[in-house]
Protein backbone atom coordinates (compact mmCIF):
# COMPACT_ATOMS: atom_id res chain seq x y z
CA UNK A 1 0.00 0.00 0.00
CA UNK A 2 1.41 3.19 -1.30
CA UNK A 3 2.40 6.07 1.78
CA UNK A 4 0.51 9.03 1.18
CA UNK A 5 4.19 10.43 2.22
CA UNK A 6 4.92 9.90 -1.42
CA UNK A 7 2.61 12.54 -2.95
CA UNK A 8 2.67 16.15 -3.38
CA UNK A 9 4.08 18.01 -0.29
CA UNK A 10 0.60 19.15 0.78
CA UNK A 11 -1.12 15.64 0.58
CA UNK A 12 1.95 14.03 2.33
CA UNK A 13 1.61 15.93 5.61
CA UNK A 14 -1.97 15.59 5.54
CA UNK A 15 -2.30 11.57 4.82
CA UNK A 16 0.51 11.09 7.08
CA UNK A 17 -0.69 12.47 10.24
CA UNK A 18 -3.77 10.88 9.68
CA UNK A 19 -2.62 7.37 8.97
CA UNK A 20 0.47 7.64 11.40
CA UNK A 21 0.77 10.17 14.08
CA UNK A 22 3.36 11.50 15.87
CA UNK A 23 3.10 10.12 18.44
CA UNK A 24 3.87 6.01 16.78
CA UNK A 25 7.49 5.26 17.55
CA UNK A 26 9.91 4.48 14.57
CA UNK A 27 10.56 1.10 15.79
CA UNK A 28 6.62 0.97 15.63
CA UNK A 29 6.73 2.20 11.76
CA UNK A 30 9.26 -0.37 10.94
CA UNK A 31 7.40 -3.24 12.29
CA UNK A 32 4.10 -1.73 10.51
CA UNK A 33 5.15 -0.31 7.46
CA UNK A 34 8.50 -1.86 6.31
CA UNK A 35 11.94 0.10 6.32
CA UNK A 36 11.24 2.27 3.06
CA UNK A 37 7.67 3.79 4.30
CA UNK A 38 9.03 3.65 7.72
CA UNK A 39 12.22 6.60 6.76
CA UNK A 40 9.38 8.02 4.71
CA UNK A 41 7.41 8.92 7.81
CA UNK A 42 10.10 9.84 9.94
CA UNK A 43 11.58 12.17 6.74
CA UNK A 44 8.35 13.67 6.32
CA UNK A 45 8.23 14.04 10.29
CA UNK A 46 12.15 16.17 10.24
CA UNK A 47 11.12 18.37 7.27
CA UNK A 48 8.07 19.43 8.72
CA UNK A 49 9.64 20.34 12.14
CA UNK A 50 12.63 21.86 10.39
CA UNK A 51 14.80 19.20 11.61
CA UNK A 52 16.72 15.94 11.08
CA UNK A 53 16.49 12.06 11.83
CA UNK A 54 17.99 11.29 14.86
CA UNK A 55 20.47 8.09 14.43
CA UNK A 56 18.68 6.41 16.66
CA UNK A 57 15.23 6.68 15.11
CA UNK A 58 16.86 5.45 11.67
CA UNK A 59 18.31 2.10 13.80
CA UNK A 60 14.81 1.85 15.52
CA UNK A 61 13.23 1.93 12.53
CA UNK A 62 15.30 -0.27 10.75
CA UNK A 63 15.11 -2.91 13.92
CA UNK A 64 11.07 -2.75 13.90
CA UNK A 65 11.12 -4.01 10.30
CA UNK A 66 12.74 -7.33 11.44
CA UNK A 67 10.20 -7.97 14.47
CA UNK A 68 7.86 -10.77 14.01
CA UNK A 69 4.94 -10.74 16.96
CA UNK A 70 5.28 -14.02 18.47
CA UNK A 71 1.61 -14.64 19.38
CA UNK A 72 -0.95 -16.22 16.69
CA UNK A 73 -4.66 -16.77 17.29
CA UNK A 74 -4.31 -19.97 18.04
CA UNK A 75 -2.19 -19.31 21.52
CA UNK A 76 -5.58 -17.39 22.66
CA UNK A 77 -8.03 -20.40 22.28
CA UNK A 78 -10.42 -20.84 23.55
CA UNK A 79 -10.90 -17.22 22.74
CA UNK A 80 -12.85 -16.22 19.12
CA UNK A 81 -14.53 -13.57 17.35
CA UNK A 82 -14.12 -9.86 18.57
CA UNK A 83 -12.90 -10.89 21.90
CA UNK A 84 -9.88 -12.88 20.04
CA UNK A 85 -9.16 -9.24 17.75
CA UNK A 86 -9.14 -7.42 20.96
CA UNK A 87 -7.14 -9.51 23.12
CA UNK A 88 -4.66 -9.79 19.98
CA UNK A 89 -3.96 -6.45 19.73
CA UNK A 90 -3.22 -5.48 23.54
CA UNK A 91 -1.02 -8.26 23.61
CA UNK A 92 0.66 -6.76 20.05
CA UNK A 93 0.57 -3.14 21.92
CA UNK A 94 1.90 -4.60 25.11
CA UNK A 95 5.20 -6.58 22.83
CA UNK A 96 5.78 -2.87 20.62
CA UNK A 97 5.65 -0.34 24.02
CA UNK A 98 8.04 -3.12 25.78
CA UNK A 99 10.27 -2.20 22.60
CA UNK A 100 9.63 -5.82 21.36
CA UNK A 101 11.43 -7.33 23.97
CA UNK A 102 8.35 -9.46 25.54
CA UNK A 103 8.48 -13.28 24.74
CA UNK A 104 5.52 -15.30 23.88
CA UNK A 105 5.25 -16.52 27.52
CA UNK A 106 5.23 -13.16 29.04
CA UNK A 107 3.01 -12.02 26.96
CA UNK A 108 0.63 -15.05 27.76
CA UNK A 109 0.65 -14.14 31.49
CA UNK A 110 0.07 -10.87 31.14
CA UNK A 111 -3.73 -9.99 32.47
């Protein structure tokens, strides 16, 4: 799926902020998005504050796009439908603000 980030200046800033605000980590854009759309975002992010990437964003990034949650459905049975979605993506939210670092059984204990 194309980033709006490569459009016309005026569309980027707009589709960007809207799909991905400021506020998602680069780590977090690298495990969503993939490396290129994830130094997309965070160049769109430095021009539009007048400013540059930070090093460490660019190896954040770079490490999110090699992440690979570690929980599938089926460790949640007996859980199904919306329940199963929900409980999914707290655990996924949980693993990316622990800056991936949560293994499968941690994550199964948490509440």
């Amino acid at each position: 799926m194309p980033c709006a980030c490569r459009s016309s200046r005026r569309s980027a800033s707009n589709g960007c902020r809207r799909a991905w605000p400021p506020s998602s980590p680069p780590g977090e854009l690298g495990y969503r998005l993939g490396e290129d759309e994830a130094l997309s975002i965070l160049a769109l992010r430095a021009a539009l504050s007048n400013a540059t990437i930070a090093p460490e964003d660019l190896r954040r990034a770079e490490e999110g796009t090699a992440q690979r949650f570690p929980l599938a459905a089926a460790d949640l049975a007996p859980l199904s439908g919306p329940a199963l979605g929900q409980r999914l993506k707290s655990l996924e939210r949980a693993w990316i603000d622990s800056g991936f670092s949560l293994p499968r059984d941690a994550l199964l204990a948490l509440p």
